[in-house]
N, C-alpha and C. Protein backbone atom coordinates (compact mmCIF):
# COMPACT_ATOMS: atom_id res chain seq x y z
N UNK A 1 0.84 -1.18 0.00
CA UNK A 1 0.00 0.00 0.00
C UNK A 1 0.88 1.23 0.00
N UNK A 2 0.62 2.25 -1.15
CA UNK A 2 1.51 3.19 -0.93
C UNK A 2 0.62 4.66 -0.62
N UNK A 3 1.85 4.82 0.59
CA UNK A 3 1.03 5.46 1.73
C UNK A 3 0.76 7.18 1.09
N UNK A 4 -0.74 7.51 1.28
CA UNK A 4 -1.24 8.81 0.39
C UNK A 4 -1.39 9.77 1.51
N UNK A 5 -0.54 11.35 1.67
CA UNK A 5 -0.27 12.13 2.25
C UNK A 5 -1.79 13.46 1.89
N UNK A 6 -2.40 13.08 3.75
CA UNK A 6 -3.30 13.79 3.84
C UNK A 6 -2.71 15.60 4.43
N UNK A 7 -1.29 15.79 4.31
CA UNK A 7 -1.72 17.18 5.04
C UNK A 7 -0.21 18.08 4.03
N UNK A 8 -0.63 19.47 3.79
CA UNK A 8 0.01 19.96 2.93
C UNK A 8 1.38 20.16 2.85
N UNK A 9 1.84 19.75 3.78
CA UNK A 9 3.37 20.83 3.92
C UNK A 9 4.09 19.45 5.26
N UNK A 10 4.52 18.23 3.86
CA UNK A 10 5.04 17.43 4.75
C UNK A 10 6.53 17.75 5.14
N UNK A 11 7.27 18.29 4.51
CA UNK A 11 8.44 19.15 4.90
C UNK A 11 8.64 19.36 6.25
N UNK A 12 7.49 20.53 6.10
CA UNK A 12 7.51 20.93 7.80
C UNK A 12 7.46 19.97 8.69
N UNK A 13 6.50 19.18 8.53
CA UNK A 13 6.52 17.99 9.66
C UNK A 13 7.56 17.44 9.57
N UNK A 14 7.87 17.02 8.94
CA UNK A 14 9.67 16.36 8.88
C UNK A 14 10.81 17.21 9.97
N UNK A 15 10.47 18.23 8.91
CA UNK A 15 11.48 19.05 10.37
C UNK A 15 10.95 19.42 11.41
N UNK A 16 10.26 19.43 11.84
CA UNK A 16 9.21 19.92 13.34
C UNK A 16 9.75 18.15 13.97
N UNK A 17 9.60 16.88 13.36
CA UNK A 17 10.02 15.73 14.13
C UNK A 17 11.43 15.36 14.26
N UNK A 18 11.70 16.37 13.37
CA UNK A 18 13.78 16.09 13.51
C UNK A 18 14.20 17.20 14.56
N UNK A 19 12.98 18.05 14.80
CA UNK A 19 13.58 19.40 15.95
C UNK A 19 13.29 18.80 17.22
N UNK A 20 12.21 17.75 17.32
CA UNK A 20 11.42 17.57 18.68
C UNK A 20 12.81 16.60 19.31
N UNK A 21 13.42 15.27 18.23
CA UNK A 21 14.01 14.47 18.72
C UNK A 21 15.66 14.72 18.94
N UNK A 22 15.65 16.19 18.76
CA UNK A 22 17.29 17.00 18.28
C UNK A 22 18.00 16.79 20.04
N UNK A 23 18.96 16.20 20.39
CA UNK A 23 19.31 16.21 21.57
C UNK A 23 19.11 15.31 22.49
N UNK A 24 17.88 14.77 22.08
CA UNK A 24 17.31 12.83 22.81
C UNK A 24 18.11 12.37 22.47
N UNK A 25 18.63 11.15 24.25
CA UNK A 25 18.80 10.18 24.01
C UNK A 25 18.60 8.93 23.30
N UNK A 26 18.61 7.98 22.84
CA UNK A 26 17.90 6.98 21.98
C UNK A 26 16.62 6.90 23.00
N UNK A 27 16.89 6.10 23.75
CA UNK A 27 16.13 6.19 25.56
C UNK A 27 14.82 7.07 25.81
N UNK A 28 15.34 8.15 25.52
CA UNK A 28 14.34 9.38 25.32
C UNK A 28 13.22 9.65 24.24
N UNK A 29 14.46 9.40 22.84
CA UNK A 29 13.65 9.18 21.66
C UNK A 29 12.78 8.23 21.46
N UNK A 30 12.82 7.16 21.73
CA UNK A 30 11.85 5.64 22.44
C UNK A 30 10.80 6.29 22.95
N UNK A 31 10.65 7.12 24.06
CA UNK A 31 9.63 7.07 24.62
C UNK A 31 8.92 8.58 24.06
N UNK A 32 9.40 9.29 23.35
CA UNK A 32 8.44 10.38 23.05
C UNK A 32 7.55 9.79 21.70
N UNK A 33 8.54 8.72 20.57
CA UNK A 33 8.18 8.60 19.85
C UNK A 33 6.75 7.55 20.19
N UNK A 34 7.04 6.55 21.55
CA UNK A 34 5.73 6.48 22.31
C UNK A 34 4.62 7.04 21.92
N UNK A 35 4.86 8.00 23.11
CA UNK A 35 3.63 9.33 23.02
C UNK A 35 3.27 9.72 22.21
N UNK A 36 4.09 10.37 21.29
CA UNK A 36 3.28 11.10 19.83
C UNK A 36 2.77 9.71 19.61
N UNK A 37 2.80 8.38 19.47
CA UNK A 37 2.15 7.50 18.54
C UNK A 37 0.73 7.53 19.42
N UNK A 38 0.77 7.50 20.38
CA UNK A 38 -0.53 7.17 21.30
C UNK A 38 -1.34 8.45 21.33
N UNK A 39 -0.70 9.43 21.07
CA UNK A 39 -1.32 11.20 20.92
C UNK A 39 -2.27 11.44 20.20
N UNK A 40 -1.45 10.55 18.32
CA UNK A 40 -1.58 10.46 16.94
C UNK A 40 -3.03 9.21 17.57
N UNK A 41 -2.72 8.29 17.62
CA UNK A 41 -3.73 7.10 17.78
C UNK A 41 -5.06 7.66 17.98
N UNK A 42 -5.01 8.31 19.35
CA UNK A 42 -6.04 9.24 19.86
C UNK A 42 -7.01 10.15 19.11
N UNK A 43 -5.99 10.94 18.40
CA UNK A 43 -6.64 11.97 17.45
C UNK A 43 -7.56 10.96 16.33
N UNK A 44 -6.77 10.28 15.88
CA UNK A 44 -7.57 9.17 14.38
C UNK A 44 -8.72 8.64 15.38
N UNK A 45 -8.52 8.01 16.14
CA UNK A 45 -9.45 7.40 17.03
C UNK A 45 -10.62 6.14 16.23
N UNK A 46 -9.98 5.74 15.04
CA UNK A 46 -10.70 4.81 14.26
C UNK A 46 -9.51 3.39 14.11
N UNK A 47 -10.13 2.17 14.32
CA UNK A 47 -9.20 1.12 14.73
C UNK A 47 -9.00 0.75 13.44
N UNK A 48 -9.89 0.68 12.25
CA UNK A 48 -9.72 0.15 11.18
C UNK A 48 -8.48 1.06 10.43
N UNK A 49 -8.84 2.74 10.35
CA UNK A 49 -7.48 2.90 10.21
C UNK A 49 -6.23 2.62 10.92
N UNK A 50 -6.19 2.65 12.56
CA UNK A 50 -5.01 2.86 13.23
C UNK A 50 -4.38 1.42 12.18
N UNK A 51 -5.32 0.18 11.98
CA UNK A 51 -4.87 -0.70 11.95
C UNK A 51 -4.35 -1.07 10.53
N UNK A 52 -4.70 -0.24 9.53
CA UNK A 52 -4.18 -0.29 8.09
C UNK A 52 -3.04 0.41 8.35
N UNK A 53 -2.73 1.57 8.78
CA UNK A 53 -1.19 2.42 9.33
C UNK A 53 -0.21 1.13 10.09
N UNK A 54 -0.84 0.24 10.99
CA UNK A 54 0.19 -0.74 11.85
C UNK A 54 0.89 -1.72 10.69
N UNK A 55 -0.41 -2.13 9.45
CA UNK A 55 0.21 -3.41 8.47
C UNK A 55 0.82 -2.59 7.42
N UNK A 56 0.70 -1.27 7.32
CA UNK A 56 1.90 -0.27 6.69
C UNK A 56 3.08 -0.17 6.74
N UNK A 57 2.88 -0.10 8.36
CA UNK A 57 4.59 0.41 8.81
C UNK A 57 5.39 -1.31 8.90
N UNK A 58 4.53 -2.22 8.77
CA UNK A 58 4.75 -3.65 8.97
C UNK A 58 5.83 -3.88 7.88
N UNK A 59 4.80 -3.13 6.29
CA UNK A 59 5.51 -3.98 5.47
C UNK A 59 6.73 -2.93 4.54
N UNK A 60 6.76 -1.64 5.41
CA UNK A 60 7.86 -0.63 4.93
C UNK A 60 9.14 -1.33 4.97
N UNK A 61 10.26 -1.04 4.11
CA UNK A 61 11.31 -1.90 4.00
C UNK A 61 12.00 -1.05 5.18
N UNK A 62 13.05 -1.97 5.68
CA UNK A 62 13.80 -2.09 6.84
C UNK A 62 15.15 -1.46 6.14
């Protein structure tokens, strides 16, 4: 499934998530990247998507 970008200005988000994790530990980075996922989860709040995003990131190459 190739993944279709709902919001305009993915750039920014890119760098807004390379500014948040700038200075984390791995340790650190682990657990915020946590939170934003459970933040993100929250906001969608639909299982059928959360759960097409989980067999997404499943089958993204390594």
């Amino acid at each position: 499934m190739k993944p279709h970008l709902n919001f305009q200005d993915a750039d920014a988000f890119y760098e807004q998530l390379l500014d948040a994790h700038e200075g984390l530990s791995r340790e650190d980075a682990e657990l915020f990247n946590a939170r934003l996922i459970l933040l993100l989860a929250n906001q969608i709040g639909d299982a059928g998507v959360l759960k097409a995003c989980i067999d997404a990131a499943a089958q993204a190459p390594r």
